[in-house]
Protein backbone atom coordinates (compact mmCIF):
# COMPACT_ATOMS: atom_id res chain seq x y z
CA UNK A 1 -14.40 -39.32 -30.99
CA UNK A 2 -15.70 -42.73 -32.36
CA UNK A 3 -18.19 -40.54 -34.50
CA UNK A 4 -15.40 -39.06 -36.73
CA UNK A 5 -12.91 -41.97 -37.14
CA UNK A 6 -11.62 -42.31 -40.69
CA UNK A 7 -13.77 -45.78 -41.58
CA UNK A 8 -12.42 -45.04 -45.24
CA UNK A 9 -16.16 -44.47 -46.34
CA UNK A 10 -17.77 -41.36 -46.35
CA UNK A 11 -15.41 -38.82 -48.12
CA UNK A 12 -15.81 -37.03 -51.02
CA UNK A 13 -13.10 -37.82 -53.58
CA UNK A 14 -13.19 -34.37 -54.97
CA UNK A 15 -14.06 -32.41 -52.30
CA UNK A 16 -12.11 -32.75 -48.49
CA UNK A 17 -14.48 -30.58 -46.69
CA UNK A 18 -17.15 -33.25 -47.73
CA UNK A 19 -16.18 -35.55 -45.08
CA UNK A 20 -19.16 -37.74 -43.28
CA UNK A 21 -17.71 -40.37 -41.84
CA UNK A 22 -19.88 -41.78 -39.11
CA UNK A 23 -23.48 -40.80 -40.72
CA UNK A 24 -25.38 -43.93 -41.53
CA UNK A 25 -28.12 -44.16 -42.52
CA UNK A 26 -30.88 -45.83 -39.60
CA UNK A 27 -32.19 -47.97 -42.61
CA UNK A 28 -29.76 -49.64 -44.30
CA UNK A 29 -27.27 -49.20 -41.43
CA UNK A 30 -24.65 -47.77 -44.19
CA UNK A 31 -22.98 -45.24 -44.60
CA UNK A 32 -25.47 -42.15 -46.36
CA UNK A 33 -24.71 -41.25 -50.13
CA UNK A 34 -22.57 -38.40 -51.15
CA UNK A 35 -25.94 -36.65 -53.53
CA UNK A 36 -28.21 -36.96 -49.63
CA UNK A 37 -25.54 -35.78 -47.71
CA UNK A 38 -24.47 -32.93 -49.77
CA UNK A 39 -28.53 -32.01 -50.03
CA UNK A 40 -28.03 -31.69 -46.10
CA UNK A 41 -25.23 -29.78 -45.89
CA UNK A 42 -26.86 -27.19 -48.60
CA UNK A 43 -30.30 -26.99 -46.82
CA UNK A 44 -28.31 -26.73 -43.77
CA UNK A 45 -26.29 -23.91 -44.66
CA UNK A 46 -29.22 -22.24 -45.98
CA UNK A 47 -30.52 -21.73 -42.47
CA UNK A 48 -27.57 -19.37 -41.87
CA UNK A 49 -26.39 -17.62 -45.04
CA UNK A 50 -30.45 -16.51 -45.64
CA UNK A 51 -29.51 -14.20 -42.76
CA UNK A 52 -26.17 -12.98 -44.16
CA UNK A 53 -27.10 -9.25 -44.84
CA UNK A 54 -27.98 -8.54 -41.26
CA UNK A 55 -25.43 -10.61 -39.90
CA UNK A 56 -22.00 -10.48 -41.93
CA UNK A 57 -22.76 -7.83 -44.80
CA UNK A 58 -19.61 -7.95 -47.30
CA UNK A 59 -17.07 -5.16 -47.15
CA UNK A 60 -15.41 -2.59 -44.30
CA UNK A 61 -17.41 -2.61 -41.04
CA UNK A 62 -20.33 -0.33 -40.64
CA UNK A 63 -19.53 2.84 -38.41
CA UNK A 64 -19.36 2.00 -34.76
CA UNK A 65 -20.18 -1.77 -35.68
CA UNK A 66 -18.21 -5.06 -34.00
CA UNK A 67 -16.54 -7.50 -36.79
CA UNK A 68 -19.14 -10.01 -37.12
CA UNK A 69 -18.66 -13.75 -35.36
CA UNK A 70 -20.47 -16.83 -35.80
CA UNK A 71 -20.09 -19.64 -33.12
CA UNK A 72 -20.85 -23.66 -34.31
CA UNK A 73 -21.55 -25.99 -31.68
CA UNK A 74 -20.59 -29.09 -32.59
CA UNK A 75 -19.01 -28.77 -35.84
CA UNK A 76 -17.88 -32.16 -36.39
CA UNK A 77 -15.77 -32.77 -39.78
CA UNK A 78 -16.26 -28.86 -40.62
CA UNK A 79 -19.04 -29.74 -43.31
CA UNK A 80 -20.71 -26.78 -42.47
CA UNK A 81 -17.76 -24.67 -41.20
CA UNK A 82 -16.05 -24.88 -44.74
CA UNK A 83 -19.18 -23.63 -46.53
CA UNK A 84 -20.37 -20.56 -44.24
CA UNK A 85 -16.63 -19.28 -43.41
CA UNK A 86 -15.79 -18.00 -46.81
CA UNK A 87 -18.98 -16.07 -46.72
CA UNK A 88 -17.81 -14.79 -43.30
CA UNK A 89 -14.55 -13.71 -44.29
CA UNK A 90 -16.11 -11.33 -46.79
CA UNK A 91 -17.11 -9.31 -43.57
CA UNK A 92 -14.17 -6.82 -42.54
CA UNK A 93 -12.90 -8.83 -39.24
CA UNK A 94 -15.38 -11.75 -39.67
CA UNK A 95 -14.75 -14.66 -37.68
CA UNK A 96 -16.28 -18.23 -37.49
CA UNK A 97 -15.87 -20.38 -34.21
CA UNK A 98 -15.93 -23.86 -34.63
CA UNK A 99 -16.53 -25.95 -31.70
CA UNK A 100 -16.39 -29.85 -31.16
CA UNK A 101 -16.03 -32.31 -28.03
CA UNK A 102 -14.33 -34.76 -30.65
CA UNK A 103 -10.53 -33.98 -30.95
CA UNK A 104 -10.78 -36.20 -33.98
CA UNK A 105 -13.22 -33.72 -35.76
CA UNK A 106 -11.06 -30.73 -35.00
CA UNK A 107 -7.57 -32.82 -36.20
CA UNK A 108 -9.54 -33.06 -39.36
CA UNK A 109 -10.47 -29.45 -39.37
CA UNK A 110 -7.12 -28.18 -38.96
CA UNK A 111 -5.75 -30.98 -41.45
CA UNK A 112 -7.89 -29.40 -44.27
CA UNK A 113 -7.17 -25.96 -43.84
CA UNK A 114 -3.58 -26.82 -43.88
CA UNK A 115 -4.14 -28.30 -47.41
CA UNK A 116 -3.26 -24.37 -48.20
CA UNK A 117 -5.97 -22.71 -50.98
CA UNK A 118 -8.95 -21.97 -50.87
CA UNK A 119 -9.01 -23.05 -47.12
CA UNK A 120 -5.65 -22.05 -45.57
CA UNK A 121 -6.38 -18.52 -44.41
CA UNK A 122 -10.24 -18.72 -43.37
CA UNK A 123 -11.15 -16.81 -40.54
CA UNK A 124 -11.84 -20.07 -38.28
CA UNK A 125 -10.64 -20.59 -34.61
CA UNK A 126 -11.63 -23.86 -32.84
CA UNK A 127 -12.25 -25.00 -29.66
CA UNK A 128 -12.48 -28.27 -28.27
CA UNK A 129 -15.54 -27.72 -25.67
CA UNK A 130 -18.85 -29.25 -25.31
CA UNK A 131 -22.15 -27.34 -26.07
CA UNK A 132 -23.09 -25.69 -22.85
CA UNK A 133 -19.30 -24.12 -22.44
CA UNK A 134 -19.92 -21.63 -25.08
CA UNK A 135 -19.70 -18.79 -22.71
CA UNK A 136 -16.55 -19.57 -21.83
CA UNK A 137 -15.10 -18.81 -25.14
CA UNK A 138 -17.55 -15.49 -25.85
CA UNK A 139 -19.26 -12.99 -23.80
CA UNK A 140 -22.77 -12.54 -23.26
CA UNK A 141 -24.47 -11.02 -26.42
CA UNK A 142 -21.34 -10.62 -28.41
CA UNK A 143 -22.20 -13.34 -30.89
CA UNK A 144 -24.52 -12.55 -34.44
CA UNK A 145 -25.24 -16.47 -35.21
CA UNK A 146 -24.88 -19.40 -32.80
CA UNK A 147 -25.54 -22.49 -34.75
CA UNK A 148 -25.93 -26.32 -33.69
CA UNK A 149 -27.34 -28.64 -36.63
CA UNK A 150 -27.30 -32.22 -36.57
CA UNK A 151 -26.27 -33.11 -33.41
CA UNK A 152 -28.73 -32.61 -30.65
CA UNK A 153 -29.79 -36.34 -31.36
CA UNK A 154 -26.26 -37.18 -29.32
CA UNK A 155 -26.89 -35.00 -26.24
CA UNK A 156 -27.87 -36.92 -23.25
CA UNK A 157 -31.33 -35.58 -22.22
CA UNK A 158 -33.87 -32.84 -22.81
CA UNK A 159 -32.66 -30.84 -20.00
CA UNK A 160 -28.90 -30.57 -21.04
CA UNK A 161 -30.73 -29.46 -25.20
CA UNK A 162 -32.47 -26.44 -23.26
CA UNK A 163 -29.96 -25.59 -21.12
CA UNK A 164 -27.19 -25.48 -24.62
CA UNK A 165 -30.38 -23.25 -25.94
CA UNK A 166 -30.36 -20.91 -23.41
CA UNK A 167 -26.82 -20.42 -23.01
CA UNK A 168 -26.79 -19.69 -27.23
CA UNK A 169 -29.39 -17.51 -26.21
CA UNK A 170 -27.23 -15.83 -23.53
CA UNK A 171 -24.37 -15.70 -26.31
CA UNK A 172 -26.27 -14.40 -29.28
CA UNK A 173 -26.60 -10.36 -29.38
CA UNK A 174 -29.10 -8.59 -29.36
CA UNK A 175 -30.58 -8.98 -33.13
CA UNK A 176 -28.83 -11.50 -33.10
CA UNK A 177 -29.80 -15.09 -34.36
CA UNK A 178 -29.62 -18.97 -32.29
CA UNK A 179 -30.24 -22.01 -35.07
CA UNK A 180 -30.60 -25.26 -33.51
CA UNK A 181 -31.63 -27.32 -36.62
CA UNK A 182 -32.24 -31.36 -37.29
CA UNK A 183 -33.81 -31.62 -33.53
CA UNK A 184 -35.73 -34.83 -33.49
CA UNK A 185 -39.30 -34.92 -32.28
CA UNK A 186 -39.69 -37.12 -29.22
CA UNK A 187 -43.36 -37.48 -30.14
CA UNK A 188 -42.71 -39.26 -33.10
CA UNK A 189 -39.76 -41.38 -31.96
CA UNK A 190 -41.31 -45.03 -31.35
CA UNK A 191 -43.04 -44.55 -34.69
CA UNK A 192 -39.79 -44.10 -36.61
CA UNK A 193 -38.39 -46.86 -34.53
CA UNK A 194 -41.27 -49.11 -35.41
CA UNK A 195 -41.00 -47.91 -39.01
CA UNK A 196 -36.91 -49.04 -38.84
CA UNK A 197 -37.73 -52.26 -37.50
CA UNK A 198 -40.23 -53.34 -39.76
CA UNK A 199 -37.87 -52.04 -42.96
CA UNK A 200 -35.11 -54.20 -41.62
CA UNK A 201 -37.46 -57.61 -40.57
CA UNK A 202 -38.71 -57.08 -44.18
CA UNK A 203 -35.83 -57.62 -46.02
CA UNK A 204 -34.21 -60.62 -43.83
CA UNK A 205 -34.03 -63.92 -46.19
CA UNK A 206 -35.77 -65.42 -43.59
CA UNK A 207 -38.59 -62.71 -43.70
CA UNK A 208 -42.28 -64.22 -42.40
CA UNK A 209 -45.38 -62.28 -41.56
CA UNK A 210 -45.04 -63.14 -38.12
CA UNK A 211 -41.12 -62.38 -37.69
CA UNK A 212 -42.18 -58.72 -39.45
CA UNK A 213 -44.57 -58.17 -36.92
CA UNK A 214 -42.55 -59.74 -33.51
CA UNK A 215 -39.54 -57.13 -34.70
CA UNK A 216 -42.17 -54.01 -34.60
């Protein structure tokens, strides 16, 4: 819950679905910028809505067809929720699933959409379960997109990351579609870490060659 306290930064001032409190950037150890965080959530959204037409088409449900769901594991301040619902509702019987561990996230979800217009009304239920519970809110192969972007980084070991993969797996049906997106490569890990470490040490008044190269 720490993640999504209200630090006062983070926030769009237009725009209450914009809400990233809690992202800071590894650099400067601030909070990100509105213009990179809203590139995120764009790109990030992408992922999904490039798979709209055989997912959620618009309009009455095809003959013999299920109304088309979309589960979000780990959907935080609903930065992505906000975006993809509308586009879900369009569906006859579209629903989006928004799931969290953080109570805080959800509060904030449920705060927004009772702002009324354009977000009181979406097709969104919540659930306040961790990653690898998603079967017990959905059957096996009843789901069209299972998403989980941008949060993998806070899961506690390899293992538990493929065992949420194959229960999305388990979840998705069949032509269905899993997105696990913003998974950092443990290959390149002590580089970026190096890389951090040096950026910081650089730009300490008391910055020396040596002190530089003690902190990579």
């Amino acid at each position: 819950d720490e993640m999504y306290q209200d630090s006062g930064e983070g926030v769009s001032e237009g725009d209450p679905t914009l809400n990233w409190s809690g992202y800071v950037d590894t650099y400067s150890r601030r909070t990100h910028a509105e213009p990179v965080i809203r590139e995120w959530v764009e790109w990030s959204c992408d992922l999904v809505l490039r798979h709209k037409g055989d997912c959620f088409p618009e309009g009455p449900a095809r003959d013999g067809s299920r109304s088309p769901r979309i589960v979000e594991l780990g959907c935080g301040n609903g930065m992505l929720l906000f975006r993809i619902a509308p586009e879900v509702a369009k569906a006859e019987g579209g629903r989006y699933i928004g799931t969290d561990i953080s109570s805080s996230g959800l509060s904030y979800v449920y705060d927004v959409m009772a702002r009324g217009p354009p977000y009181r009304g979406l097709p969104i239920d919540m659930h306040n379960i961790a990653a690898h519970e998603v079967l017990d809110i959905c059957e096996e192969r009843s789901v069209d997109v299972v998403l989980c972007n941008g949060v993998t980084m806070y899961f506690p070991s390899t293992a538990y990351l493929v065992e949420c993969m194959q229960m999305a797996v388990k979840a998705a049906r069949d032509g269905g579609f899993t997105i696990f997106g913003d998974i950092q490569s443990k290959r390149h890990l002590m580089s970026f870490h190096v890389d951090v470490q040096t950026f910081q040490a650089m730009r300490r008044p008391d910055a020396t060659p040596q002190a530089v190269l003690r902190a990579a």
